[in-house]
N, C-alpha and C. Protein backbone atom coordinates (compact mmCIF):
# COMPACT_ATOMS: atom_id res chain seq x y z
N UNK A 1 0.82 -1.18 0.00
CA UNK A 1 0.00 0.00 0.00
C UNK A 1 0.87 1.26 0.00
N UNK A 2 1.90 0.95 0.75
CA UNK A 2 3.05 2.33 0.67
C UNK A 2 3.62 2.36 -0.70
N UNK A 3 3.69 1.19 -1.58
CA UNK A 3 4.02 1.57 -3.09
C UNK A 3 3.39 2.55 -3.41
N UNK A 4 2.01 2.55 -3.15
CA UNK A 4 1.02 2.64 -4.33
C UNK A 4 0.80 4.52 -3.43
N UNK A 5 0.90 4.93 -2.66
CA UNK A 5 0.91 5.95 -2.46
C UNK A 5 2.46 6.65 -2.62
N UNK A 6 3.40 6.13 -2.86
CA UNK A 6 4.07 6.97 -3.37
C UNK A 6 4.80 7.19 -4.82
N UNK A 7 3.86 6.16 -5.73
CA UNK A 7 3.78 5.94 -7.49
C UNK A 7 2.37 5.63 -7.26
N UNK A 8 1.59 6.96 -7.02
CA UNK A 8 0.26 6.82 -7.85
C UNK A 8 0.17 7.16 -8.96
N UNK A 9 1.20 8.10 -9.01
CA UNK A 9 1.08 8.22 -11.09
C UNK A 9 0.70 6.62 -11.69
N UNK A 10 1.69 6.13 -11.67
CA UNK A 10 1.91 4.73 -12.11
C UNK A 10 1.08 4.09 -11.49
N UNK A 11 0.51 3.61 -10.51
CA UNK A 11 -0.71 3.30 -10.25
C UNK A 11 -1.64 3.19 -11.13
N UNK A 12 -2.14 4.81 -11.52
CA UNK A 12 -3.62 4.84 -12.29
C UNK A 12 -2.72 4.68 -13.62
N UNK A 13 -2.01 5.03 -14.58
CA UNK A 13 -1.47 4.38 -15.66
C UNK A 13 -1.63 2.50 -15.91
N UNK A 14 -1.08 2.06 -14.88
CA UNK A 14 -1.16 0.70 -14.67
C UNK A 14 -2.72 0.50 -14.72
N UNK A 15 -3.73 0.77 -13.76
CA UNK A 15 -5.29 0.59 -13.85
C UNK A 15 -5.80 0.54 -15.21
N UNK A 16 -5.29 2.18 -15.79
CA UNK A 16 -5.66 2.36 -17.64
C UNK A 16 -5.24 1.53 -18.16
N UNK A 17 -4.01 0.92 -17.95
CA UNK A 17 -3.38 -0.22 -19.32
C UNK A 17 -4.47 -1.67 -18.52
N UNK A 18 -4.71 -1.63 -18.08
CA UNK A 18 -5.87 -3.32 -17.36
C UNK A 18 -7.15 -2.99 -18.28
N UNK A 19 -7.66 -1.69 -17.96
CA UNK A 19 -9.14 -1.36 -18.35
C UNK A 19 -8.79 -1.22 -19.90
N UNK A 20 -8.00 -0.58 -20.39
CA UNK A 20 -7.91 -0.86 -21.95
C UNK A 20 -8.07 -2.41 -22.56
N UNK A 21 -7.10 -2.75 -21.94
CA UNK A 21 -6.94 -4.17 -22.32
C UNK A 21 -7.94 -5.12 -21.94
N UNK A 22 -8.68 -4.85 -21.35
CA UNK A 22 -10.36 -5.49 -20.93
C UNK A 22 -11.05 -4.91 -21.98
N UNK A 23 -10.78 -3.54 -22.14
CA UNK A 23 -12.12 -3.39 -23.62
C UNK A 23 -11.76 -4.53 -24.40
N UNK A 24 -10.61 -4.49 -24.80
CA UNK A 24 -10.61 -5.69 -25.80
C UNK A 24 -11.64 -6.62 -25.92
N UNK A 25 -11.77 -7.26 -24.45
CA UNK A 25 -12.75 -8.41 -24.62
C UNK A 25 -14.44 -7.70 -24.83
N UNK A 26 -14.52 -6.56 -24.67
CA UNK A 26 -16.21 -6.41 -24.24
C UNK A 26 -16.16 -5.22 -25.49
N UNK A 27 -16.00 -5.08 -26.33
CA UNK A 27 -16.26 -3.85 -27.32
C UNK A 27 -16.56 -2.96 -27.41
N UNK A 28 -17.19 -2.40 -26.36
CA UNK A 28 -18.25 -1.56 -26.15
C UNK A 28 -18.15 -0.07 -25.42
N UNK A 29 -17.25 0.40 -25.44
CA UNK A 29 -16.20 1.67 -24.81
C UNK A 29 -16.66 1.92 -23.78
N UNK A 30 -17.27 1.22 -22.29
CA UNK A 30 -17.20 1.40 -21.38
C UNK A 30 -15.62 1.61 -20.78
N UNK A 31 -15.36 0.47 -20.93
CA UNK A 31 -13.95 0.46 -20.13
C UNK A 31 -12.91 1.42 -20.82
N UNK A 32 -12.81 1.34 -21.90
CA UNK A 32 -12.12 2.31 -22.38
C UNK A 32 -12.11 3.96 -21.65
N UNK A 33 -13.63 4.33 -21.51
CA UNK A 33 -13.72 5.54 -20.92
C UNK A 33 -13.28 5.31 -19.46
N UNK A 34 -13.24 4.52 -18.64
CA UNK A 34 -13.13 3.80 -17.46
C UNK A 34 -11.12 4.72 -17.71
N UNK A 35 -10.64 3.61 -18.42
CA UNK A 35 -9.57 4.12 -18.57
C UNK A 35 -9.20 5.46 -18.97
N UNK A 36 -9.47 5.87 -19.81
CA UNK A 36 -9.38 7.65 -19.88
C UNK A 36 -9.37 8.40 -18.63
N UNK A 37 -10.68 7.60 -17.67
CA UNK A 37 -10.70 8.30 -16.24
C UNK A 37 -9.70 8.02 -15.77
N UNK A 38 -8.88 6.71 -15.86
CA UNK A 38 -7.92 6.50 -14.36
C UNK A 38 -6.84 7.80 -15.60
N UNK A 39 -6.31 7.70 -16.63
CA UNK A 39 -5.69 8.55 -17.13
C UNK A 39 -5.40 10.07 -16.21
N UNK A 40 -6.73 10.74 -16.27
CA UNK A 40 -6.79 11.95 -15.47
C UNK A 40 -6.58 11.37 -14.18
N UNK A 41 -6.62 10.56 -13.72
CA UNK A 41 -6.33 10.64 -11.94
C UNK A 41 -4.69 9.95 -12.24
N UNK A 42 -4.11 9.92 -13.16
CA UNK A 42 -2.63 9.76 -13.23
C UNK A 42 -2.14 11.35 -13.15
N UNK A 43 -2.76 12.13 -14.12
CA UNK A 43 -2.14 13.66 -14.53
C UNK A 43 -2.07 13.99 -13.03
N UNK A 44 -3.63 14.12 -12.39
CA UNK A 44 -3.64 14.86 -11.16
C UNK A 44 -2.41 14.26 -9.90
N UNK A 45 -2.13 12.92 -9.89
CA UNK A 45 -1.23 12.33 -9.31
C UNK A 45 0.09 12.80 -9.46
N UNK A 46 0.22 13.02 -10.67
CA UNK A 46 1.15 13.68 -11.03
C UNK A 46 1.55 15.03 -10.78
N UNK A 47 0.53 15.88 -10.48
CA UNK A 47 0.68 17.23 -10.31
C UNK A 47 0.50 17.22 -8.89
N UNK A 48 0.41 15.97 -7.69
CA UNK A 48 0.63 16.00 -6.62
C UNK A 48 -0.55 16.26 -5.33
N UNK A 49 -1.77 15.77 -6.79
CA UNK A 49 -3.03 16.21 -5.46
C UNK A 49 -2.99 15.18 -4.91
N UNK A 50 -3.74 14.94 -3.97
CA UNK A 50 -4.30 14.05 -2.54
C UNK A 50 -4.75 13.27 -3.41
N UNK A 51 -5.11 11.89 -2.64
CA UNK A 51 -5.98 10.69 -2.86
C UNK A 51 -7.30 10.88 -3.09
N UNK A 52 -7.67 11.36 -2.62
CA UNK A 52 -8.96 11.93 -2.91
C UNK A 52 -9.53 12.16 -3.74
N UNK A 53 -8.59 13.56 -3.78
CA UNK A 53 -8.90 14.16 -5.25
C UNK A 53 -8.58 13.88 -6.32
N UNK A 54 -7.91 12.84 -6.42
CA UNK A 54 -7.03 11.94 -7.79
C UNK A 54 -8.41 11.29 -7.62
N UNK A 55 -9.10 10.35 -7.37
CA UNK A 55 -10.19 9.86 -7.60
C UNK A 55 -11.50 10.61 -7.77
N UNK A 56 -11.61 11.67 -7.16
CA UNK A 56 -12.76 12.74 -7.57
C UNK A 56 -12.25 13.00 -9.46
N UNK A 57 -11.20 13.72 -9.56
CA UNK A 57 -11.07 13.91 -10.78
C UNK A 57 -11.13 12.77 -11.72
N UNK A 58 -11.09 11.20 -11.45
CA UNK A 58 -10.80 10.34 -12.58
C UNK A 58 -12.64 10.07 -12.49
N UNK A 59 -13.35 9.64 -11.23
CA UNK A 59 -14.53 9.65 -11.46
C UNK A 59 -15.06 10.94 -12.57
N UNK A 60 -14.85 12.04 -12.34
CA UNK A 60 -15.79 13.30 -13.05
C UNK A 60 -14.99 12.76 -14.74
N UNK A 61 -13.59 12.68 -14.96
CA UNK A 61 -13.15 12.25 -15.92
C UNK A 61 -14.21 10.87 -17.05
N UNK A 62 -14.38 10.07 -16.08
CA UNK A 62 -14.87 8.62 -16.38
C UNK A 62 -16.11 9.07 -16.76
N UNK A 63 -17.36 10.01 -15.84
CA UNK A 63 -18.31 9.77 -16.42
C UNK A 63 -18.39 11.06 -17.27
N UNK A 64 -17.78 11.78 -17.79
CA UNK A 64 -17.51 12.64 -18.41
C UNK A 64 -17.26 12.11 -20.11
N UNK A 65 -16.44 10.95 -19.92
CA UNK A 65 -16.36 10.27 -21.11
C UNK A 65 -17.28 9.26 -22.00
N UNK A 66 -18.07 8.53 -20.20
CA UNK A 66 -18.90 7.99 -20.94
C UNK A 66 -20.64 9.09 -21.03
N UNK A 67 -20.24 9.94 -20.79
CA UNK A 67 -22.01 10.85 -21.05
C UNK A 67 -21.40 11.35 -22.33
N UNK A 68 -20.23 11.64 -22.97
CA UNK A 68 -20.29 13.03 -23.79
C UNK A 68 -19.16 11.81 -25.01
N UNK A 69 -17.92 11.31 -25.22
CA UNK A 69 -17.29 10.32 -25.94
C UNK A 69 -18.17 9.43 -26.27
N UNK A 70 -18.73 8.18 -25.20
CA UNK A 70 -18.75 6.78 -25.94
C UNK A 70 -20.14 6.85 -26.50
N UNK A 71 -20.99 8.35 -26.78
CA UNK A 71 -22.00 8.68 -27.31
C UNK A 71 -21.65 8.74 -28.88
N UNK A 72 -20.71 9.17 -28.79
CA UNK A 72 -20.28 10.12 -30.15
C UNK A 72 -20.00 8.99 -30.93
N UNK A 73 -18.90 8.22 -30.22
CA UNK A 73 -17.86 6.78 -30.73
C UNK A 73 -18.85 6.05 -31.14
N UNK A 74 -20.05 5.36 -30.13
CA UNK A 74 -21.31 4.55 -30.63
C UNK A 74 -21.91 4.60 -31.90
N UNK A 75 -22.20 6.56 -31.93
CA UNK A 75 -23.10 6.57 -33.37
C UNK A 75 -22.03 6.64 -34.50
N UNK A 76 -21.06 6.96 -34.28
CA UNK A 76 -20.06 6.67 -35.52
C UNK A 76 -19.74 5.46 -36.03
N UNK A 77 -19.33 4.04 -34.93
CA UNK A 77 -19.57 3.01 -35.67
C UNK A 77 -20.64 2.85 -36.26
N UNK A 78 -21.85 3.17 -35.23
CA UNK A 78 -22.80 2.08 -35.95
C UNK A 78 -23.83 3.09 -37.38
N UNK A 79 -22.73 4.15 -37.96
CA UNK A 79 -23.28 4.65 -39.11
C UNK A 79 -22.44 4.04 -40.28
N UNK A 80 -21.47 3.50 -39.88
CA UNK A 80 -20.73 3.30 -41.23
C UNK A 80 -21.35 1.96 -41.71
N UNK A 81 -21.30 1.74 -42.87
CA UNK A 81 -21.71 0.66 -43.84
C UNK A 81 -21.87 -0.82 -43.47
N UNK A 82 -22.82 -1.49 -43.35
CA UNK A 82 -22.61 -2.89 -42.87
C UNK A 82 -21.63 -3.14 -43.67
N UNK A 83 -21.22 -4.66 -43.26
CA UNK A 83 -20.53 -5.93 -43.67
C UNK A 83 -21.24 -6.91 -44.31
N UNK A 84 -21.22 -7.38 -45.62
CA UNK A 84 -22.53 -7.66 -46.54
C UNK A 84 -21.36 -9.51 -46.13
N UNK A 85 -22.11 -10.36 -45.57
CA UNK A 85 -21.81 -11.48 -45.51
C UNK A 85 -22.59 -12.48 -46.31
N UNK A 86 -21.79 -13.65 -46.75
CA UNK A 86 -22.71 -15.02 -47.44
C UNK A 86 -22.24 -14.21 -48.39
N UNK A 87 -23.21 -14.57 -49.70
CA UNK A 87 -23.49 -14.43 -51.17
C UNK A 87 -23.47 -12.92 -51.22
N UNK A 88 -24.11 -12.25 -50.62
CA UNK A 88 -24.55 -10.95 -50.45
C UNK A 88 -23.24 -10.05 -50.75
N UNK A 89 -22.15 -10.54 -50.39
CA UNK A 89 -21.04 -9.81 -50.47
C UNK A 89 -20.28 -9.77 -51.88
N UNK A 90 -21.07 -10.67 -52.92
CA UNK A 90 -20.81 -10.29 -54.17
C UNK A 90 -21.36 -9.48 -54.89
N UNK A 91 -22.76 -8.82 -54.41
CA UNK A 91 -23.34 -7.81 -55.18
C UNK A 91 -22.40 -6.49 -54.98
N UNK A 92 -22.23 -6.44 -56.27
CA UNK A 92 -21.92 -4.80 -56.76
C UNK A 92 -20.30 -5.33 -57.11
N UNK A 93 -19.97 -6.56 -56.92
CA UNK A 93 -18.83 -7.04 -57.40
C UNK A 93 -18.66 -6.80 -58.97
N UNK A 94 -17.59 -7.08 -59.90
CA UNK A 94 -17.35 -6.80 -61.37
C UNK A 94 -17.06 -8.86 -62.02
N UNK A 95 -17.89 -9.26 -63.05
CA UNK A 95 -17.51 -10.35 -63.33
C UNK A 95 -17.52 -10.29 -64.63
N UNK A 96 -16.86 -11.59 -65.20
CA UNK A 96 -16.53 -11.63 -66.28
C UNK A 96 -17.84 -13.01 -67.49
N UNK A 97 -18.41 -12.71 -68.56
CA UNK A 97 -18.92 -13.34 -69.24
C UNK A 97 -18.36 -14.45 -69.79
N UNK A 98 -18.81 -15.82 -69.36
CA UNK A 98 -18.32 -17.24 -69.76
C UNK A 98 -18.70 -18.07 -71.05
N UNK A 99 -20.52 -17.66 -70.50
CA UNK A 99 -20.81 -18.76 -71.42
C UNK A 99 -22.08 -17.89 -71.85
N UNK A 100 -22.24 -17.35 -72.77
CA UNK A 100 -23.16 -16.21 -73.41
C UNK A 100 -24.87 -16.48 -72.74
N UNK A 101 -24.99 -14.95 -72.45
CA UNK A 101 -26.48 -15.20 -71.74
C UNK A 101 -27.58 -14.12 -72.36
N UNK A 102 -27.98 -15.20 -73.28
CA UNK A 102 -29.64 -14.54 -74.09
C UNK A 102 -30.56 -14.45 -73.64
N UNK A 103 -30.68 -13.19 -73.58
CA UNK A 103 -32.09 -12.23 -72.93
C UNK A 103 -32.08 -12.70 -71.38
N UNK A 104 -33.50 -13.31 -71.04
CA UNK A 104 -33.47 -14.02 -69.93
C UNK A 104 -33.21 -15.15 -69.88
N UNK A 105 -32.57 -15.96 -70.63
CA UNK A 105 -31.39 -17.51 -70.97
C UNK A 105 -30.25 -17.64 -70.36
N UNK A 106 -30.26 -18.58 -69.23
CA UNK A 106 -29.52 -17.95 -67.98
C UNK A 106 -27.74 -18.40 -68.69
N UNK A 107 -26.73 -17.69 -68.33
CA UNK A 107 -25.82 -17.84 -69.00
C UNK A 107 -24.58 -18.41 -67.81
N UNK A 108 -23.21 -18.30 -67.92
CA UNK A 108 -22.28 -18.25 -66.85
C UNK A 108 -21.03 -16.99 -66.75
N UNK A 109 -20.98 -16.35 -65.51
CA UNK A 109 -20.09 -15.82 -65.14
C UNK A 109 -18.94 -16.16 -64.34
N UNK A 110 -17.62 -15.50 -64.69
CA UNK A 110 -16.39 -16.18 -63.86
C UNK A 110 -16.68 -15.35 -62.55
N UNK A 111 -17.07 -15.18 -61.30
CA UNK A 111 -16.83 -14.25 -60.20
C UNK A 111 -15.96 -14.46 -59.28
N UNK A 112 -15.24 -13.54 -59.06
CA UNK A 112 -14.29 -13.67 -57.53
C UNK A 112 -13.53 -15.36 -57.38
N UNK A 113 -13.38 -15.53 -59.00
CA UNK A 113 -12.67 -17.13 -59.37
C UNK A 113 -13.18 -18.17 -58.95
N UNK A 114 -14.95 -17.82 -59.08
CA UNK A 114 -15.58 -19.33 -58.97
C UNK A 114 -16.88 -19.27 -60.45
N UNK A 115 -17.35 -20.39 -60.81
CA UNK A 115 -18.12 -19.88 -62.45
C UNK A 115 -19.62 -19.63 -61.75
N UNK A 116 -20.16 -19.01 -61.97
CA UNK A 116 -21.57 -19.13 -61.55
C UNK A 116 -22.64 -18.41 -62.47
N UNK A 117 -23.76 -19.27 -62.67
CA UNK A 117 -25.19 -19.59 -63.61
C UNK A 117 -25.43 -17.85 -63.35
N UNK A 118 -25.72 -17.24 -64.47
CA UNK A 118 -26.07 -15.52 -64.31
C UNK A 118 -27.25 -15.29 -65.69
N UNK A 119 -28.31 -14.39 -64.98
CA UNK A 119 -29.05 -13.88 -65.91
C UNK A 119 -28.68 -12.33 -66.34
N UNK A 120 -29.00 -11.73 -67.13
CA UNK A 120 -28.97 -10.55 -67.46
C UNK A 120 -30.71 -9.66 -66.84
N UNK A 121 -29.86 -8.83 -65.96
CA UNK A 121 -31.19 -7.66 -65.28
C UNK A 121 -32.40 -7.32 -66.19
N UNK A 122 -31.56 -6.95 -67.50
CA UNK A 122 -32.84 -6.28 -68.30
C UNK A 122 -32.99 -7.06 -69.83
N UNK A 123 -32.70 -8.19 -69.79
CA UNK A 123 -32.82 -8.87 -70.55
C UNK A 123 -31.81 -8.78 -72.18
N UNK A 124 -30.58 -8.12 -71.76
CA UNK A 124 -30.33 -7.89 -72.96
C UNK A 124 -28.95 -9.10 -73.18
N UNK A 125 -28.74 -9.43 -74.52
CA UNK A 125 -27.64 -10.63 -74.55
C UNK A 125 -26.63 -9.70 -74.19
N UNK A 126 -25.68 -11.30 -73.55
CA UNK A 126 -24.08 -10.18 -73.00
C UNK A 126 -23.34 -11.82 -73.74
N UNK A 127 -22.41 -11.35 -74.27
CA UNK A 127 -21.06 -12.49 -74.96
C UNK A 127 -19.76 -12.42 -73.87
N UNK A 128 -19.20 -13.41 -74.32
CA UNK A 128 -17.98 -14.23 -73.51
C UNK A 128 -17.29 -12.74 -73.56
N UNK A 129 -16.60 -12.72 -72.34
CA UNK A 129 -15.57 -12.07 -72.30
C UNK A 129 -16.07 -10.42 -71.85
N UNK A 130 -17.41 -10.22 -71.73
CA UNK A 130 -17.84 -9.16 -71.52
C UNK A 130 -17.87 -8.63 -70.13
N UNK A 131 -17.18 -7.97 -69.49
CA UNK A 131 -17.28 -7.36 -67.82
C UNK A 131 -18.67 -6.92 -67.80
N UNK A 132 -19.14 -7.48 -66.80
CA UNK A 132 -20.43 -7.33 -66.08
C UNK A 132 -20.37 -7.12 -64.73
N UNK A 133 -21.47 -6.43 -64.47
CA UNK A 133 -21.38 -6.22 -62.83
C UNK A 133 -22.61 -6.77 -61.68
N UNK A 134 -22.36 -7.37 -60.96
CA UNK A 134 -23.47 -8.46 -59.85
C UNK A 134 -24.26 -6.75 -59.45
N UNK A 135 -25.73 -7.10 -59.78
CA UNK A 135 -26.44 -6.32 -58.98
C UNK A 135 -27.28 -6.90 -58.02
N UNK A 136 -27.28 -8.63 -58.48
CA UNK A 136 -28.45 -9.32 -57.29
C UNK A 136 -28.04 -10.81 -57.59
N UNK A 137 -27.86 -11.68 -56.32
CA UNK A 137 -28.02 -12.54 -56.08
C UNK A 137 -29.50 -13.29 -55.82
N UNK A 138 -29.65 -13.99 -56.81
CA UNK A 138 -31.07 -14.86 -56.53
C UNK A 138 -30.74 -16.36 -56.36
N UNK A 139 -30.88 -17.08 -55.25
CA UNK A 139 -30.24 -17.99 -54.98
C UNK A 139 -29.07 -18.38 -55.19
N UNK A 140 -28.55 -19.32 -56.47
CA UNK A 140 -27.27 -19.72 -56.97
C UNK A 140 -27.29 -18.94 -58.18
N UNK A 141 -27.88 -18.34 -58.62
CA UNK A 141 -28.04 -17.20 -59.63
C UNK A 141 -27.57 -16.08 -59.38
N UNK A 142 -26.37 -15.05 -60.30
CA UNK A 142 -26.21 -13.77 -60.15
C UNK A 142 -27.07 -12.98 -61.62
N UNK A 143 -27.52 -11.98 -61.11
CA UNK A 143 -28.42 -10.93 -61.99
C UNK A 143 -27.36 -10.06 -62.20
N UNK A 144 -27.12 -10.05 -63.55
CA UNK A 144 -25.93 -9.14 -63.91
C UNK A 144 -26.27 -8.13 -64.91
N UNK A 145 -25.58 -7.08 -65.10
CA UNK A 145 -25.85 -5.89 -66.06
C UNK A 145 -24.83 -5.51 -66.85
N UNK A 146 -24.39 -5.12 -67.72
CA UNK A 146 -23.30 -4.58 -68.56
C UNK A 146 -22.63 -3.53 -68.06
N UNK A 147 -21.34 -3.62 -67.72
CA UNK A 147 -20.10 -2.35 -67.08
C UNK A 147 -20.42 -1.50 -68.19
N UNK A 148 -20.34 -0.37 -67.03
CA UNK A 148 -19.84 0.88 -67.80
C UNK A 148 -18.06 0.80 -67.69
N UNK A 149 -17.60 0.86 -69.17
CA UNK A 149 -16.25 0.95 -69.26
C UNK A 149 -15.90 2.11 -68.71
N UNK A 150 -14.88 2.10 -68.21
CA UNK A 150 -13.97 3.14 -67.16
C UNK A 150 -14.34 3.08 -65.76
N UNK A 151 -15.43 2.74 -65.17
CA UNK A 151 -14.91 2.51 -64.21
C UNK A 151 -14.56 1.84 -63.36
């Protein structure tokens, strides 16, 4: 206990590197802000306040981070773009024309280096060798459309 009161800096540093390393397991930036708090009750340790008040400041720190940070952090992940898993993750992919597909005469595409059975979206013929692009997966079926060259 006499360590720890006379390296409380290092103390609450040590606490932050535990609580970081626990977010790891739980994702969810509680602990993280947890840690930010012991952070500030390192500074204040550092600048030589009391026990006390090294914990008054990492508490106001902690919930400071989680009312006003892991608000902000939350809606920012959860705005960015899902993760299109299964089949799903080939739409909007670029494939290549195998085996010629008339009108709605389902044809084959090479995709992402496996061959797979493809219709054309709007019914128009596409020939071997033609870049096409997945707009829909229908079962083992891709619905494909004609690239615009360039991009």
């Amino acid at each position: 206990m006499e360590w720890i009161r006379g390296h409380a800096w290092e103390a609450w540093v040590g606490l932050a590197f535990v609580l970081a390393a626990l977010e790891l397991a739980s994702l969810d930036f509680v602990l993280l802000m947890l840690a930010g708090g012991a952070l500030a009750g390192a500074v204040a340790a550092a600048f030589g306040a009391g026990w006390v008040l090294q914990v008054i400041i990492a508490g106001i720190a902690a919930v400071a981070a989680l009312g006003l940070v892991r608000p902000a952090l939350l809606h920012r992940l959860h705005r960015s773009p899902g993760t299109a898993l299964g089949i799903q993750r080939y739409v909007g992919m670029r494939a290549v024309v195998t085996t010629r597909i008339a009108g709605h005469e389902p044809g084959a595409v090479r995709l992402d280096g496996e061959t797979w059975t493809a219709t054309a979206a709007d019914g128009v013929a596409l020939e071997p060798g033609r870049s096409v692009d997945v707009i829909e997966i229908r079962g083992a079926t891709a619905v494909v459309r004609p690239s615009v060259e360039g991009e």
